[in-house]
Protein backbone atom coordinates (compact mmCIF):
# COMPACT_ATOMS: atom_id res chain seq x y z
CA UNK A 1 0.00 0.00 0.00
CA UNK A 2 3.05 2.40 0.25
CA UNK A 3 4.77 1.72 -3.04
CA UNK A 4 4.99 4.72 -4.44
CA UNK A 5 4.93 6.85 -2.47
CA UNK A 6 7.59 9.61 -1.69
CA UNK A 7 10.11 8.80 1.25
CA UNK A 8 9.32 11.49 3.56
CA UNK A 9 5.60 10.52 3.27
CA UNK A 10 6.67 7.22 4.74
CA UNK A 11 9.34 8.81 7.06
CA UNK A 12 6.22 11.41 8.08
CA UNK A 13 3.70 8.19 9.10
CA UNK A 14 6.73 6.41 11.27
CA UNK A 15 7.18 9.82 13.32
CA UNK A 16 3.15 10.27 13.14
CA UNK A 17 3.23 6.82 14.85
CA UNK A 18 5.86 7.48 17.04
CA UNK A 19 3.69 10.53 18.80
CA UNK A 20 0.41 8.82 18.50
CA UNK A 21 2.52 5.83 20.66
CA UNK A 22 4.25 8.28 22.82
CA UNK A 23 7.41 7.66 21.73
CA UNK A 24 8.00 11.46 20.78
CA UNK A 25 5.71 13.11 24.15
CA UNK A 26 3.60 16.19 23.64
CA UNK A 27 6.21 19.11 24.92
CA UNK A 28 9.30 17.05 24.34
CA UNK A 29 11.96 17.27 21.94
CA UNK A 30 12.30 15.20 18.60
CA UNK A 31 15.40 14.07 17.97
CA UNK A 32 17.66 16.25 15.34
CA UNK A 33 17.61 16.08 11.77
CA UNK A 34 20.64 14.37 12.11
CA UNK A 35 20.06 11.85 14.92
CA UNK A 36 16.82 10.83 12.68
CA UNK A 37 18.40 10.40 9.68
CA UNK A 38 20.97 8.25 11.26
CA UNK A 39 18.24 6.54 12.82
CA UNK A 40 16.28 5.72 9.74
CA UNK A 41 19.16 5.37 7.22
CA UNK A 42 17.78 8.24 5.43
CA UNK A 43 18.97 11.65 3.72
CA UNK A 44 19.04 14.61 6.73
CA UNK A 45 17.07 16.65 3.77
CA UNK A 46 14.17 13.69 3.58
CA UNK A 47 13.78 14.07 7.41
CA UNK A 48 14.05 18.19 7.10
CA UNK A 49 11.07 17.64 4.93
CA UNK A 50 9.19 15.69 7.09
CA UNK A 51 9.77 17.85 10.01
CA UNK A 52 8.72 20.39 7.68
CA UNK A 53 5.10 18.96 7.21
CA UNK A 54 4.75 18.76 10.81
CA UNK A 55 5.69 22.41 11.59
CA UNK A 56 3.27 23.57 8.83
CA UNK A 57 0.35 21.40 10.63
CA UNK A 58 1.35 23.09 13.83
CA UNK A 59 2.03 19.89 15.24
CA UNK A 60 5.89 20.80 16.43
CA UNK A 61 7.27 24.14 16.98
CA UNK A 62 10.71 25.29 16.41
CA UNK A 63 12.58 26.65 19.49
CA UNK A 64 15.72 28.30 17.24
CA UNK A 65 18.93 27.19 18.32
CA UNK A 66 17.35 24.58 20.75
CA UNK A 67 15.35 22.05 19.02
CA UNK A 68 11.76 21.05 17.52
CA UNK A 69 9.24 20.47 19.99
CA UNK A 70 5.93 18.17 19.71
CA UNK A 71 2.57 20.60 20.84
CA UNK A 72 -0.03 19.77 23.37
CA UNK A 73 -3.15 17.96 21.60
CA UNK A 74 -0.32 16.64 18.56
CA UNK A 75 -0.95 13.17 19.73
CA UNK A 76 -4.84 13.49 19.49
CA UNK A 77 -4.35 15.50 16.42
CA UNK A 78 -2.96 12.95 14.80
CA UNK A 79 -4.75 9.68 15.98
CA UNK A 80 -8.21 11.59 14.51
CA UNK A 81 -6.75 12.42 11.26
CA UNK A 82 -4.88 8.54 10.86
CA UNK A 83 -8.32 7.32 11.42
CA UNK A 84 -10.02 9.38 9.02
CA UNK A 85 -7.78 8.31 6.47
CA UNK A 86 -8.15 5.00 7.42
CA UNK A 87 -11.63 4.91 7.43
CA UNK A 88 -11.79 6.73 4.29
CA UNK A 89 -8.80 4.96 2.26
CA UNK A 90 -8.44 1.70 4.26
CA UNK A 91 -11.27 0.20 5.84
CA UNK A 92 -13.60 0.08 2.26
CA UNK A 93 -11.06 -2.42 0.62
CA UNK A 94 -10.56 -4.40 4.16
CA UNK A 95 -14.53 -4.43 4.41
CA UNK A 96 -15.09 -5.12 0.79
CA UNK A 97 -12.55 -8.29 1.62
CA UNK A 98 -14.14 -9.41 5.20
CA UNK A 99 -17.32 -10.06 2.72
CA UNK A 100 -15.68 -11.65 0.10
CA UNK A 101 -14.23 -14.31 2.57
CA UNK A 102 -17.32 -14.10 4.51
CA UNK A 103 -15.63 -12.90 7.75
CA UNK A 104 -18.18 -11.26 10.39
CA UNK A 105 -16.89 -8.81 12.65
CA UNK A 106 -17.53 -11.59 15.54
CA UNK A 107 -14.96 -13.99 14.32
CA UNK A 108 -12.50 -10.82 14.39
CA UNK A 109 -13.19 -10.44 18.06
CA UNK A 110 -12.95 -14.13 18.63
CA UNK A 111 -9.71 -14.50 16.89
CA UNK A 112 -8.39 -11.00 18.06
């Protein structure tokens, strides 16, 4: 479901998961471009971008000279917009699937 799509769009959902997890806590620090990229065996300018997208969502703030910081309410922020698109992108083609194999929502919990 990801082929295809740019790096820092994948890069973007791991740190998305990371705060939704609490991994990266509302008022604390993400770890520098550098550190990241490291991290993730990616290109500091890939994780610039990233960081990018969250500081134009308003999700992190930039202290200069000090570091990029994860808002209050990022977390919940984020968990209601991965849902959306989950319900809206994901959950049609898993649903469409469940009927094709005749799976009720029942044996899901049974199973779970």
């Amino acid at each position: 479901m990801n082929q295809g799509r740019p790096v820092y769009l994948k890069l973007r959902d791991r740190i998305a998961a990371a705060i939704i997890e609490g991994k990266y806590a509302e008022g604390g620090m993400l770890p520098s471009v550098r550190v990241l990229a490291a991290e993730q065996g990616a290109n500091p300018l890939t994780v610039a971008k990233a960081y990018q997208q969250f500081q134009t969502d308003g999700l992190v703030e930039v202290q200069r000279g000090v570091g990029m910081y994860v808002v209050k309410g990022a977390a919940e922020r984020l968990r209601q917009r991965e849902k959306a698109d989950f319900l809206r992108s994901e959950w049609p083609e898993i649903r469409a699937r469940m009927r094709r194999l005749g799976i009720v929502p029942e044996e899901l919990l049974e199973n779970g």
